[in-house]
PDB file of N, CA and C in Angstrom:
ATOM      1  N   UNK A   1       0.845  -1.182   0.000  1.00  0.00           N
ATOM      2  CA  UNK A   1       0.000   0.000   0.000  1.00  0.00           C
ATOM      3  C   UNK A   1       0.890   1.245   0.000  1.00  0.00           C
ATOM      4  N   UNK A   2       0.423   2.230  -0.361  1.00  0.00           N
ATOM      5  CA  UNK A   2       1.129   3.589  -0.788  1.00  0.00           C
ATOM      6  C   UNK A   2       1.296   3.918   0.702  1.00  0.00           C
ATOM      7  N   UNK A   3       2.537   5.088   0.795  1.00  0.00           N
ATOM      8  CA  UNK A   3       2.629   6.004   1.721  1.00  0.00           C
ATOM      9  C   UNK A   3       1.592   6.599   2.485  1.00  0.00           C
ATOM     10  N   UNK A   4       0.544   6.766   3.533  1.00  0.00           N
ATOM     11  CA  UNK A   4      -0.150   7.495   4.107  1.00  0.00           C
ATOM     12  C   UNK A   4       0.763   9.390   3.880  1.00  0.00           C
ATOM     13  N   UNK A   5       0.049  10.049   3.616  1.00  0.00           N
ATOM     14  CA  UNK A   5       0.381  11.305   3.241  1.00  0.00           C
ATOM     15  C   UNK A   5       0.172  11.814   4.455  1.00  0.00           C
ATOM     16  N   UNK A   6       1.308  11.801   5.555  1.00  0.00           N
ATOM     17  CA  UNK A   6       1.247  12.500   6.937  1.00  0.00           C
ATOM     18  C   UNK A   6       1.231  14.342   7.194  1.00  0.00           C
ATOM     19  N   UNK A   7       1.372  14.518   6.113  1.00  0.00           N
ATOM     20  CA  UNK A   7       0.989  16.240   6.307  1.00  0.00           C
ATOM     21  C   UNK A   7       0.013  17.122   5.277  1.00  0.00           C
ATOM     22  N   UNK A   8      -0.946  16.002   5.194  1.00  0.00           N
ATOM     23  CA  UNK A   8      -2.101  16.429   4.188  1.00  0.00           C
ATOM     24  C   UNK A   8      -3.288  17.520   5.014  1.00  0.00           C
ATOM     25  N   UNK A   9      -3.039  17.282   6.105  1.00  0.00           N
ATOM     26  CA  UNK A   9      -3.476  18.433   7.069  1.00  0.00           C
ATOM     27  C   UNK A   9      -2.883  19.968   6.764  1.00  0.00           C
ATOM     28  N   UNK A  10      -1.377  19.481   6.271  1.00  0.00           N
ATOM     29  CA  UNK A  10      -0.656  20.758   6.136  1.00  0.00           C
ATOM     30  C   UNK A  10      -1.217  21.371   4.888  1.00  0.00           C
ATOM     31  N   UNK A  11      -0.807  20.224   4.124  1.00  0.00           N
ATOM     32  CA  UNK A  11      -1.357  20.999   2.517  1.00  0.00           C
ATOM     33  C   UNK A  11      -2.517  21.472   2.434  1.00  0.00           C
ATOM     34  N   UNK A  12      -3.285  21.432   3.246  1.00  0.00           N
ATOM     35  CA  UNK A  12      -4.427  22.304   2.772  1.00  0.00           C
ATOM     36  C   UNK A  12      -4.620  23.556   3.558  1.00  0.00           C
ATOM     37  N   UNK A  13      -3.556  23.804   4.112  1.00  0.00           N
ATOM     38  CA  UNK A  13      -3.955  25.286   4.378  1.00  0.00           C
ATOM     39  C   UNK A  13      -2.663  26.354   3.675  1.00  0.00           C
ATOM     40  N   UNK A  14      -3.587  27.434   3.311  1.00  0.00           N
ATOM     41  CA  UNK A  14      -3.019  28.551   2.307  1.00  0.00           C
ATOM     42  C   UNK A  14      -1.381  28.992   2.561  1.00  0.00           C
ATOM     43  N   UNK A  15      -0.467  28.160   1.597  1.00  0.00           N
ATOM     44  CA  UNK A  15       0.559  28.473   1.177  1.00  0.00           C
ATOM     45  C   UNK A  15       1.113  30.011   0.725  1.00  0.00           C
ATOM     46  N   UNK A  16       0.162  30.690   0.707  1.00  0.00           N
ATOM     47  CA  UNK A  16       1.382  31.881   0.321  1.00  0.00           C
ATOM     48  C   UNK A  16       0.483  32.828   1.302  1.00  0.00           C
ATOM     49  N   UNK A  17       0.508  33.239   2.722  1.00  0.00           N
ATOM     50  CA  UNK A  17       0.228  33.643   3.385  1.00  0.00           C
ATOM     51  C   UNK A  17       1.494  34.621   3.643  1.00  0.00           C
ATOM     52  N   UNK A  18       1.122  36.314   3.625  1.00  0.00           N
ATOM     53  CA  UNK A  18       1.588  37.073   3.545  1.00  0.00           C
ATOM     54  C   UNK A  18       2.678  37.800   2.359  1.00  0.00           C
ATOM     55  N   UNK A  19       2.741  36.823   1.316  1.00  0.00           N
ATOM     56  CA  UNK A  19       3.429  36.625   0.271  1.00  0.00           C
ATOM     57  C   UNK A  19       3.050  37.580  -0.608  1.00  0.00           C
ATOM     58  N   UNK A  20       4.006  38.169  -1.791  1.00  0.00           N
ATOM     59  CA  UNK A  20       3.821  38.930  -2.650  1.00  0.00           C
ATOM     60  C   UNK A  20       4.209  38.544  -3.812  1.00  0.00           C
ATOM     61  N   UNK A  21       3.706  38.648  -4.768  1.00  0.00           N
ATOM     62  CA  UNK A  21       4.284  38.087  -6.502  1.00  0.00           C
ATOM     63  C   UNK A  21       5.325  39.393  -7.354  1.00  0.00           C
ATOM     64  N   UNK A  22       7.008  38.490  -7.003  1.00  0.00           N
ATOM     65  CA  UNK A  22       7.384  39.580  -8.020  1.00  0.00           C
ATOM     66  C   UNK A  22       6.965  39.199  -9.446  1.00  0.00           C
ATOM     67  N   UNK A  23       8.445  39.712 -10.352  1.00  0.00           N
ATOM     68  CA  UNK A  23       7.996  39.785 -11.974  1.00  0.00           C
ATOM     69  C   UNK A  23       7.810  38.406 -12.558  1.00  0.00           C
ATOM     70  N   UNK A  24       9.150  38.136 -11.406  1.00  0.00           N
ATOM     71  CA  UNK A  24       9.485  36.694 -12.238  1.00  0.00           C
ATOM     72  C   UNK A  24       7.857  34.938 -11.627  1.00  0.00           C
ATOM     73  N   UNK A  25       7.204  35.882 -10.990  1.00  0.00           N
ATOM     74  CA  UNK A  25       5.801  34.653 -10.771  1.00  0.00           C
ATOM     75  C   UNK A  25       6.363  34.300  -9.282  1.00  0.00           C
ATOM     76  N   UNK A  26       7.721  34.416  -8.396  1.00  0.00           N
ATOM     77  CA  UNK A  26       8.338  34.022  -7.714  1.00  0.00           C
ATOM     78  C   UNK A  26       7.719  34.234  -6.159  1.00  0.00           C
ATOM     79  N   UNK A  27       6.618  33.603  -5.424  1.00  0.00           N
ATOM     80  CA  UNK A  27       6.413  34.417  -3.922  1.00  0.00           C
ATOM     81  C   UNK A  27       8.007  35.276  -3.196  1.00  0.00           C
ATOM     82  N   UNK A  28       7.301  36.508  -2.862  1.00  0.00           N
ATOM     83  CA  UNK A  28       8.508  37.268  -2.441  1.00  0.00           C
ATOM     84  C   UNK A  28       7.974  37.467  -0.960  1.00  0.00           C
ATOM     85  N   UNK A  29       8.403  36.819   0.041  1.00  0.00           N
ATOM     86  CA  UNK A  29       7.803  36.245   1.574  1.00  0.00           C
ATOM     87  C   UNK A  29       9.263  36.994   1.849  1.00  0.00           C
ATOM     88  N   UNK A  30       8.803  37.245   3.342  1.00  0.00           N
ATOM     89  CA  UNK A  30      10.532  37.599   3.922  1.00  0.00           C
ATOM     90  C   UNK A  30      10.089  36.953   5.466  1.00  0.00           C
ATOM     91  N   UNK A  31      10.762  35.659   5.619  1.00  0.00           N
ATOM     92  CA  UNK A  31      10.833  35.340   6.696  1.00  0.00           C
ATOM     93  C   UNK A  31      12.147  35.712   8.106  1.00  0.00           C
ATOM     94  N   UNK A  32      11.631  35.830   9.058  1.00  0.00           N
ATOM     95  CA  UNK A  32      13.258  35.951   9.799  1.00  0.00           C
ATOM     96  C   UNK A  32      14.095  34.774  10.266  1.00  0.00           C
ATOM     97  N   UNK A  33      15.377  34.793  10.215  1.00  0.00           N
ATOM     98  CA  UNK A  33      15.751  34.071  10.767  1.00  0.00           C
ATOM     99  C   UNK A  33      15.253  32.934  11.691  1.00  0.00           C
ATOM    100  N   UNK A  34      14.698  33.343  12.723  1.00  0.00           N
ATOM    101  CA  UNK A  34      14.501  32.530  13.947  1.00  0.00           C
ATOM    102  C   UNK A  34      13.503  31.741  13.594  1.00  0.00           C
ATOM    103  N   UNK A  35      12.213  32.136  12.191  1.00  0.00           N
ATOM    104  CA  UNK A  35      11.321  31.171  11.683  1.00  0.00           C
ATOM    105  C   UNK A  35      12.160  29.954  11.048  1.00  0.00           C
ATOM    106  N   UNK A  36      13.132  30.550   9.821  1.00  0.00           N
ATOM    107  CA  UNK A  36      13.245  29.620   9.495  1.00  0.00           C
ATOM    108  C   UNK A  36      13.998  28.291  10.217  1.00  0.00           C
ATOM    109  N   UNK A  37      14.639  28.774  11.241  1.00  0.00           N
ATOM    110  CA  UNK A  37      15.596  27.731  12.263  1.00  0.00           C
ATOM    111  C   UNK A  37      14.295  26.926  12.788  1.00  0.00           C
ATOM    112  N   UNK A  38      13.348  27.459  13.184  1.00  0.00           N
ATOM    113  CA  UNK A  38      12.252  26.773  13.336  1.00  0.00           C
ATOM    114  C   UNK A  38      11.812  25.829  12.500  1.00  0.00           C
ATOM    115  N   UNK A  39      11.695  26.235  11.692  1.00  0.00           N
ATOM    116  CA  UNK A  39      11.194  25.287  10.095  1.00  0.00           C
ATOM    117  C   UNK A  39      12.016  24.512  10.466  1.00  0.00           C
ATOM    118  N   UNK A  40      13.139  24.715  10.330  1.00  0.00           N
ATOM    119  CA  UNK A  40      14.499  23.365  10.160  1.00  0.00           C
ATOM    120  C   UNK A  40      14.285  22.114  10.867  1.00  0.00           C
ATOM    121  N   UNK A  41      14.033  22.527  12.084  1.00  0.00           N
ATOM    122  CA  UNK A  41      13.722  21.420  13.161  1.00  0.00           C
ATOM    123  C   UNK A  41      12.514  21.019  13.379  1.00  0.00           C
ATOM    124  N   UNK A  42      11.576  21.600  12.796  1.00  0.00           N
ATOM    125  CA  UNK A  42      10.438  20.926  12.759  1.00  0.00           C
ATOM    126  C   UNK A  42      10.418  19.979  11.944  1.00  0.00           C
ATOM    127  N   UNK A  43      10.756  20.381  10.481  1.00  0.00           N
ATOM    128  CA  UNK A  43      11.037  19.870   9.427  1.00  0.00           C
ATOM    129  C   UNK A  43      11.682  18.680   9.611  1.00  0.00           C
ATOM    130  N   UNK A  44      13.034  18.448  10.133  1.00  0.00           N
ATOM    131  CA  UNK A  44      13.796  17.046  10.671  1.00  0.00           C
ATOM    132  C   UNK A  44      12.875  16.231  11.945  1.00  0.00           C
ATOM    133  N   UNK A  45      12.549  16.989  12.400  1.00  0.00           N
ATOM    134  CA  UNK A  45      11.574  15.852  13.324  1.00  0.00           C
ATOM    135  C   UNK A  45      10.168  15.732  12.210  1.00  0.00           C
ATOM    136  N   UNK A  46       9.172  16.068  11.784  1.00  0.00           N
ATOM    137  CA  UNK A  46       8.377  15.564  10.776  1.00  0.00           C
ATOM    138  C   UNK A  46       9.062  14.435  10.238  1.00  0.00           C
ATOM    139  N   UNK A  47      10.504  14.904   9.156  1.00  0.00           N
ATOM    140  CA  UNK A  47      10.804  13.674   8.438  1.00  0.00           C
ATOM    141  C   UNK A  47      10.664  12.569   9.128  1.00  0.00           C
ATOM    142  N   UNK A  48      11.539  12.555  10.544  1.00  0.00           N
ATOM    143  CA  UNK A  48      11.504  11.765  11.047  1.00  0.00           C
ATOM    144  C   UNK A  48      10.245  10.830  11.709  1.00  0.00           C
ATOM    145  N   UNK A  49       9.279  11.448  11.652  1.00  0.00           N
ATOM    146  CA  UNK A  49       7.927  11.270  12.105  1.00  0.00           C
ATOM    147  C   UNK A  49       6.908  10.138  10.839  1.00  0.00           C
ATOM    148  N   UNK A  50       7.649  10.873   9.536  1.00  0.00           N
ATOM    149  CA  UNK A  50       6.980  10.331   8.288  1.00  0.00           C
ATOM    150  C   UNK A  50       7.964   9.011   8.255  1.00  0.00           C
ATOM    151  N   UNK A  51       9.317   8.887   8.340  1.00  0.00           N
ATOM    152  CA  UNK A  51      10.083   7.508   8.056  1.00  0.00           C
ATOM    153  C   UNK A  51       9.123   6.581   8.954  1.00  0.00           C
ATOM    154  N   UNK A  52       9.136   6.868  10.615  1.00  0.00           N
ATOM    155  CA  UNK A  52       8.663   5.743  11.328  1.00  0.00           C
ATOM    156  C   UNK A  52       6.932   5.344  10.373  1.00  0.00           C
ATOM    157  N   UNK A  53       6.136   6.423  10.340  1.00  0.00           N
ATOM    158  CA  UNK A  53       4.866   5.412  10.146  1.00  0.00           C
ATOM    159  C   UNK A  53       5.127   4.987   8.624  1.00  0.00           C
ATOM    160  N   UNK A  54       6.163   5.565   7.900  1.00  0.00           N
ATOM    161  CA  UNK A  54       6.431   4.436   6.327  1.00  0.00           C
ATOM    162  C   UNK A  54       7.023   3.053   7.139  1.00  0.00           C
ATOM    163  N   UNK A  55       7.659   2.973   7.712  1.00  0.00           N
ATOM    164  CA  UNK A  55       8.081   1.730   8.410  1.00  0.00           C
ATOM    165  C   UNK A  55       7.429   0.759   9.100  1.00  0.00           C
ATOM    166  N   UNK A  56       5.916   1.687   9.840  1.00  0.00           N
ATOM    167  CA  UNK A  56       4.954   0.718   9.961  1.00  0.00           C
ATOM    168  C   UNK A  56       4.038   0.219   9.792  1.00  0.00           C
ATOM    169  N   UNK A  57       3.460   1.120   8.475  1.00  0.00           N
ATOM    170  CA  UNK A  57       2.189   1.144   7.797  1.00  0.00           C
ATOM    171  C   UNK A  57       2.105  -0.133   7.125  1.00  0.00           C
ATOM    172  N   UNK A  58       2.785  -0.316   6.513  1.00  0.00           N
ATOM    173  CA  UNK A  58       2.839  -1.948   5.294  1.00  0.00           C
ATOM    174  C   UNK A  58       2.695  -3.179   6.241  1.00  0.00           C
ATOM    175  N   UNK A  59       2.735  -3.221   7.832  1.00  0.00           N
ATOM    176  CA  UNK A  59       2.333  -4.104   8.564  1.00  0.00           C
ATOM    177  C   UNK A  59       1.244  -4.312   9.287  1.00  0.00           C
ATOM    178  N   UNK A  60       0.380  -3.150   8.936  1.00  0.00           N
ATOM    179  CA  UNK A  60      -0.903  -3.233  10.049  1.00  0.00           C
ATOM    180  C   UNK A  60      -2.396  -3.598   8.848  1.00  0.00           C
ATOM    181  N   UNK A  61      -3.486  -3.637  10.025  1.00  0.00           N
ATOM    182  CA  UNK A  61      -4.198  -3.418   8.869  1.00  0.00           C
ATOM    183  C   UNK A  61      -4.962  -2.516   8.499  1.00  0.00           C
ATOM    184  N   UNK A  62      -5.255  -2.012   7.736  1.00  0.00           N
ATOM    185  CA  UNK A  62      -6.034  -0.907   6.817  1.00  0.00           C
ATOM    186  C   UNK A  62      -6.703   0.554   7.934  1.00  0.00           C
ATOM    187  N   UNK A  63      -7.226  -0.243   9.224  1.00  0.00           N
ATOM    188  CA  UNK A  63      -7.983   0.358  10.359  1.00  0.00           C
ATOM    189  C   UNK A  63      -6.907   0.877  11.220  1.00  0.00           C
ATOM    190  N   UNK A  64      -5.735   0.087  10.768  1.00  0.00           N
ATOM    191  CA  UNK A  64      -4.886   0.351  12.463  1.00  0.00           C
ATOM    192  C   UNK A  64      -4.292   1.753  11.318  1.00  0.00           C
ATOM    193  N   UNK A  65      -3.605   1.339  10.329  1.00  0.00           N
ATOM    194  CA  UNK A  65      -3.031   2.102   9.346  1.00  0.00           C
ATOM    195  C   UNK A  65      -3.679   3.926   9.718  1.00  0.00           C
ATOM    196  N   UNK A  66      -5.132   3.851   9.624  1.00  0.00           N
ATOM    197  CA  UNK A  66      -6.025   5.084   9.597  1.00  0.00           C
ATOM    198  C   UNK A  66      -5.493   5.445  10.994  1.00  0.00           C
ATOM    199  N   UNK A  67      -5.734   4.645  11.634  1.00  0.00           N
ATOM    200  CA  UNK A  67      -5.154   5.420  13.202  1.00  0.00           C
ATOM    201  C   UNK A  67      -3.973   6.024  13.751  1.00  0.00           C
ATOM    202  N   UNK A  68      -2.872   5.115  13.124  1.00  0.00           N
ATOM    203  CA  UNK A  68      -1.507   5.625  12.725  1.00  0.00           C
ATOM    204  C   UNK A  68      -1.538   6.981  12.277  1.00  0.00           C
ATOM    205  N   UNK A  69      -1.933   7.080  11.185  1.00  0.00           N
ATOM    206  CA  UNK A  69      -1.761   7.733  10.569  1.00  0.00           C
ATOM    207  C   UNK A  69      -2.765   9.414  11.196  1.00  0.00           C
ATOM    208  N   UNK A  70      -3.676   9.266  12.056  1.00  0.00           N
ATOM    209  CA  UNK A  70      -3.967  10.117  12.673  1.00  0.00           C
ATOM    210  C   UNK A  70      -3.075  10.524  13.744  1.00  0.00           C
ATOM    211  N   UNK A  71      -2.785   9.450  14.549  1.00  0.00           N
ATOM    212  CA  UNK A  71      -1.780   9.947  15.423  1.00  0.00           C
ATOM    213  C   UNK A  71      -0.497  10.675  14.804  1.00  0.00           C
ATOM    214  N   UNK A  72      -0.263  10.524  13.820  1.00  0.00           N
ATOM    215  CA  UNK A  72       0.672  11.308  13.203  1.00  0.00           C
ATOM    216  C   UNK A  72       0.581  12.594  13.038  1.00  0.00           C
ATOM    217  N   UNK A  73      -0.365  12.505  12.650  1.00  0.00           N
ATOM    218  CA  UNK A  73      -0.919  13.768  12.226  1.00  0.00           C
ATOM    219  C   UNK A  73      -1.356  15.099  13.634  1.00  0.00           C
ATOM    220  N   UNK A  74      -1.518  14.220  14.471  1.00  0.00           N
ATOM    221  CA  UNK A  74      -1.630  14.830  15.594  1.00  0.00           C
ATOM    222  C   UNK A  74       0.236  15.295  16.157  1.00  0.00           C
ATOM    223  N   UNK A  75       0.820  14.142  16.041  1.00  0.00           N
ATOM    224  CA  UNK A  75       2.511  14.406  16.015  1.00  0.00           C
ATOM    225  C   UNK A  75       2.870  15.440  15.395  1.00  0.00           C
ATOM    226  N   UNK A  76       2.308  15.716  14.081  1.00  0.00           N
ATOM    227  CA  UNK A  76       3.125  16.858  13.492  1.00  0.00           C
ATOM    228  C   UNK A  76       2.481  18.184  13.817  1.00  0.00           C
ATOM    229  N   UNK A  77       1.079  18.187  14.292  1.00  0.00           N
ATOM    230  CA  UNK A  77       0.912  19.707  14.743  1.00  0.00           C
ATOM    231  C   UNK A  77       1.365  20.099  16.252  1.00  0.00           C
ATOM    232  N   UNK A  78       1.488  18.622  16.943  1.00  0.00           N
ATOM    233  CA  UNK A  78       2.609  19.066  18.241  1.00  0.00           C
ATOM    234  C   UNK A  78       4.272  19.782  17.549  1.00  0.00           C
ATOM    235  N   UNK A  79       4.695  19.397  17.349  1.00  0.00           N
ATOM    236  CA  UNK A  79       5.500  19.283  16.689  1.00  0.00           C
ATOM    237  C   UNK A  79       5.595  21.325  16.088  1.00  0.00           C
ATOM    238  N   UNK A  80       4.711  21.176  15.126  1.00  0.00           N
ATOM    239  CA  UNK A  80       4.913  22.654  14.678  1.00  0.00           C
ATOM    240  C   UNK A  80       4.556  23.187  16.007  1.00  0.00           C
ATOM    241  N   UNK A  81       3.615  23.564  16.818  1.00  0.00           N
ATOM    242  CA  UNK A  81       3.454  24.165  18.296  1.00  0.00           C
ATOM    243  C   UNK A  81       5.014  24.136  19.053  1.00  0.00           C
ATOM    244  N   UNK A  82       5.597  23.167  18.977  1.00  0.00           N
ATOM    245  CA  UNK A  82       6.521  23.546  19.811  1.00  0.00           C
ATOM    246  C   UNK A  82       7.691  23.857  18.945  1.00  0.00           C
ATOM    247  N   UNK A  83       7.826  24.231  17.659  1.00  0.00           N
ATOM    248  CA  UNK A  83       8.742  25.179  17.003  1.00  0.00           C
ATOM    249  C   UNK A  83       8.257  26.357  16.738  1.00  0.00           C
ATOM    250  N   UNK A  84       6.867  26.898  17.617  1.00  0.00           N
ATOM    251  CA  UNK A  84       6.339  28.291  17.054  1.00  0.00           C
ATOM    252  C   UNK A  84       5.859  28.624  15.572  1.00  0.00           C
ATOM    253  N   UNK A  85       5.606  27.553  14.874  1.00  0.00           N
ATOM    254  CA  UNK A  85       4.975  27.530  13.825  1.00  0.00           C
ATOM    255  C   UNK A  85       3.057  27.098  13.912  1.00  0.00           C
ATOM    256  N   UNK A  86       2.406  27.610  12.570  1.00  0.00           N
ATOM    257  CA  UNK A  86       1.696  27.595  12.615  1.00  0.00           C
ATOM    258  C   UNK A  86       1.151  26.522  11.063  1.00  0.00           C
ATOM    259  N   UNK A  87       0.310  26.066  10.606  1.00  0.00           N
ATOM    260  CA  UNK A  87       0.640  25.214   9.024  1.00  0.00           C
ATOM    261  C   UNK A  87       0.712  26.280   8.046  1.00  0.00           C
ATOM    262  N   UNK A  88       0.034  27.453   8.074  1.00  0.00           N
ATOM    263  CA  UNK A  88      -0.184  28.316   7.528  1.00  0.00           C
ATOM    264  C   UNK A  88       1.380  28.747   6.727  1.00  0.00           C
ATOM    265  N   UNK A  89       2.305  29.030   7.888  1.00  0.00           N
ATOM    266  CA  UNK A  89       3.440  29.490   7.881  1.00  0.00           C
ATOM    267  C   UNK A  89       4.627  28.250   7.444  1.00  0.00           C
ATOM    268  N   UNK A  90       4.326  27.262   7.571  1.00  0.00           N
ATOM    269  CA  UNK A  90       5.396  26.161   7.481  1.00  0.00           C
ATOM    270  C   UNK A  90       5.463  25.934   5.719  1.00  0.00           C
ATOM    271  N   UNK A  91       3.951  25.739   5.952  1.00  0.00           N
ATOM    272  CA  UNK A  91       3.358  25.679   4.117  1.00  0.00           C
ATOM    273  C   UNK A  91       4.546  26.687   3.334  1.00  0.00           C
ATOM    274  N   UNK A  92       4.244  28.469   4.043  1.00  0.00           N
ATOM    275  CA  UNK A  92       4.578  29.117   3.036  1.00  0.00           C
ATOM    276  C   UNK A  92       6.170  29.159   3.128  1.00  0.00           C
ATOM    277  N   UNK A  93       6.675  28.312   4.123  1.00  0.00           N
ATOM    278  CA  UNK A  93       8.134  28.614   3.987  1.00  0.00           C
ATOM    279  C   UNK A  93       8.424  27.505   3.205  1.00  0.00           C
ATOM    280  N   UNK A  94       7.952  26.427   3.160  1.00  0.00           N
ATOM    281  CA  UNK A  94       8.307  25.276   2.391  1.00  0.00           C
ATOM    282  C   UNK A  94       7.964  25.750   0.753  1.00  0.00           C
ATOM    283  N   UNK A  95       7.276  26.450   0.736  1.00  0.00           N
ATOM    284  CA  UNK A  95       7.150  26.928  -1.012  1.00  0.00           C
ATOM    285  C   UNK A  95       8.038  27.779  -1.306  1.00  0.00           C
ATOM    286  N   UNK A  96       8.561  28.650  -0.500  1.00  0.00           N
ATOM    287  CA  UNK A  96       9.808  29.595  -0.212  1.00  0.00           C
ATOM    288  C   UNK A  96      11.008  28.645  -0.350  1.00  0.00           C
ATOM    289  N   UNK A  97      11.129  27.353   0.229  1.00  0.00           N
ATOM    290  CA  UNK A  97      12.279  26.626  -0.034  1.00  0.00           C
ATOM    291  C   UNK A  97      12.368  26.040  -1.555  1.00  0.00           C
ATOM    292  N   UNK A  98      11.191  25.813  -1.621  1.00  0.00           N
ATOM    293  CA  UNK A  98      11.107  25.119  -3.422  1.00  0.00           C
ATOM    294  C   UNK A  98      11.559  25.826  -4.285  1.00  0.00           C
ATOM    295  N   UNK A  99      10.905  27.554  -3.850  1.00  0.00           N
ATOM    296  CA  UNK A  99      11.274  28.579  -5.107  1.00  0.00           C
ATOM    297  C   UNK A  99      12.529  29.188  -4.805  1.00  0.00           C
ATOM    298  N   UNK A 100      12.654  29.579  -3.611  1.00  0.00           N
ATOM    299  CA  UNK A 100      14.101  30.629  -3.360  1.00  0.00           C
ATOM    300  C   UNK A 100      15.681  29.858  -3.291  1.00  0.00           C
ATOM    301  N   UNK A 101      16.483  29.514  -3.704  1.00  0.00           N
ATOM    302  CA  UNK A 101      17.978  28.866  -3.513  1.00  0.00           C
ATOM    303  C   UNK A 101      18.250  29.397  -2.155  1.00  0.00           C
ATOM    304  N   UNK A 102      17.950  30.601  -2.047  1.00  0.00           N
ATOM    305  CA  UNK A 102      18.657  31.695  -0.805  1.00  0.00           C
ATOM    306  C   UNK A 102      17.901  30.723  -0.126  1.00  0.00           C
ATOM    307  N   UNK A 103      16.794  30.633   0.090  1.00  0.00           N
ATOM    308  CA  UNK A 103      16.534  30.306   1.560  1.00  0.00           C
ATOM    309  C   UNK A 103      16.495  28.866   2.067  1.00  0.00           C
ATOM    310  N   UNK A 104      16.234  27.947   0.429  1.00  0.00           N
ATOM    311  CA  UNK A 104      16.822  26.614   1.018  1.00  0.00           C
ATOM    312  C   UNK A 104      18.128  26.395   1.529  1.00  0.00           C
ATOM    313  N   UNK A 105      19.110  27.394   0.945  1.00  0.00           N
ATOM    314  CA  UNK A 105      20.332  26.768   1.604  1.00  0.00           C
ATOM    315  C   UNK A 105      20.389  27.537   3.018  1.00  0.00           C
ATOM    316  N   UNK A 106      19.800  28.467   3.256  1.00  0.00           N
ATOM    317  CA  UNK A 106      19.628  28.851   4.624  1.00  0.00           C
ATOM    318  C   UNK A 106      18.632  27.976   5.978  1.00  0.00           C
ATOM    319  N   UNK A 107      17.825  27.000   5.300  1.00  0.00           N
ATOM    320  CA  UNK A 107      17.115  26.253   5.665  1.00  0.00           C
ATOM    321  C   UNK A 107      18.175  25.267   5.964  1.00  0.00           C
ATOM    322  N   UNK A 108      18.875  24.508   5.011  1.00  0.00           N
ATOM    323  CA  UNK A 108      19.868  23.663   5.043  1.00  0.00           C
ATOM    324  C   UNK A 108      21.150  23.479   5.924  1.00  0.00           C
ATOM    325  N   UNK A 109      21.539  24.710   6.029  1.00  0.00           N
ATOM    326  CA  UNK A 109      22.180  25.143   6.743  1.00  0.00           C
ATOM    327  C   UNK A 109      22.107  24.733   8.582  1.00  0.00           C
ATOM    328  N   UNK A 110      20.531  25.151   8.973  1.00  0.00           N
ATOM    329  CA  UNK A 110      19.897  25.320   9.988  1.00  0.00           C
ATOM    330  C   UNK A 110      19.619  23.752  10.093  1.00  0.00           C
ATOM    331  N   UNK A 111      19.688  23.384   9.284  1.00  0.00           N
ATOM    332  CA  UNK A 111      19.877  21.194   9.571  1.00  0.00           C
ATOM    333  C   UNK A 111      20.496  20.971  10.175  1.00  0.00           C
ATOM    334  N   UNK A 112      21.655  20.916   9.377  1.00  0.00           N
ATOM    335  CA  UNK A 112      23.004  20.961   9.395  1.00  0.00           C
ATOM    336  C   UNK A 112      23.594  20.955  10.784  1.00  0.00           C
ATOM    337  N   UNK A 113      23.475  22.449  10.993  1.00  0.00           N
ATOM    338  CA  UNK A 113      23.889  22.558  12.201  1.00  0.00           C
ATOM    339  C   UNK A 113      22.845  22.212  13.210  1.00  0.00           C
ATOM    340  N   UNK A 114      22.024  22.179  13.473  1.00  0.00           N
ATOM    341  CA  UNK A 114      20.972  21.092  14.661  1.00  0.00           C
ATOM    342  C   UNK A 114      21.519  20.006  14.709  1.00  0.00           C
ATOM    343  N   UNK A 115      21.707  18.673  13.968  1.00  0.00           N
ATOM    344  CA  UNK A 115      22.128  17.390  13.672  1.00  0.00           C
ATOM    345  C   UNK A 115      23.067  17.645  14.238  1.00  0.00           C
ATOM    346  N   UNK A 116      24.020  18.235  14.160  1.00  0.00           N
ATOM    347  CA  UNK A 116      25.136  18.253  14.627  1.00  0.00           C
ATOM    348  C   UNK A 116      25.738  18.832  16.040  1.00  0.00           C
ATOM    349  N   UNK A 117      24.388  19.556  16.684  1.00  0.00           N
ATOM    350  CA  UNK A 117      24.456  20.168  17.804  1.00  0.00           C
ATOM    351  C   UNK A 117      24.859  21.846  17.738  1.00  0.00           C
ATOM    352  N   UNK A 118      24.845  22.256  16.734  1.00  0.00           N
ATOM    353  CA  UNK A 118      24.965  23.951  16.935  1.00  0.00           C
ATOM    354  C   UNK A 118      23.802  24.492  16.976  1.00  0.00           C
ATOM    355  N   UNK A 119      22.901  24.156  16.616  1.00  0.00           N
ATOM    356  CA  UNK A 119      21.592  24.331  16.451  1.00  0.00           C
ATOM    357  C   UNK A 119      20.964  25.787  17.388  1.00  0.00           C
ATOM    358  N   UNK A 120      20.584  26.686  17.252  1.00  0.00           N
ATOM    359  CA  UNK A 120      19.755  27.281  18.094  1.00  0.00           C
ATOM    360  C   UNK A 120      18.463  26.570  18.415  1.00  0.00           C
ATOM    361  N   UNK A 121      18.241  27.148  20.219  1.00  0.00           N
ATOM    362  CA  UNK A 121      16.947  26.664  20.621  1.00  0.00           C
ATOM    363  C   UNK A 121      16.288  27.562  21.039  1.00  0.00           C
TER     364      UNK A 121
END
């Protein structure tokens, strides 16, 4: 069975929140710093949140799967709450990472160093 889509809660709320369209079609968002360090670590704990129930979904059945997969879902809005995010905002930084280089590698960055313990908290 396919992946359960653990942040389909996320996707549906409005991605370009506070955002402006330059020439080039590009959202022009200006997040600060301390969001996106936020993002970062939310972001690595989500992933990490989505590996475990891919790891246990293909063993349950169909009912337990749905429940999983709620509790997850409940995981990841703990999760944004305690990085000061909201979905609204995670959404629009994650479309900010797709479109901007600048800020994925500033996102990347903010991995980087968490994983590794420099991390701001």
């Amino acid at each position: 069975m396919k992946n359960i889509a653990l942040i389909a809660l996320l996707l549906a709320a409005p991605a370009a929140m506070g955002a402006t369209q330059t020439r080039s079609g590009v959202p022009s968002t200006t997040f600060t710093g301390g969001q996106l360090h936020d993002y970062a670590r939310a972001l690595a704990e989500i992933q990490r949140v989505r590996s475990t129930l891919a790891a246990r979904t293909g063993k349950l059945a169909p009912a337990d799967q749905k429940l999983l997969a709620e509790q997850a879902n409940a995981a990841v809005i703990l999760i944004l709450q305690h990085n000061r995010l909201d979905p609204a905002t995670f959404n629009a930084i994650s479309k900010a990472v797709e479109d901007r280089p600048d800020i994925r590698l500033e996102v990347k960055q903010a991995m980087m160093a968490d994983a590794i313990g420099f991390g701001s908290t």
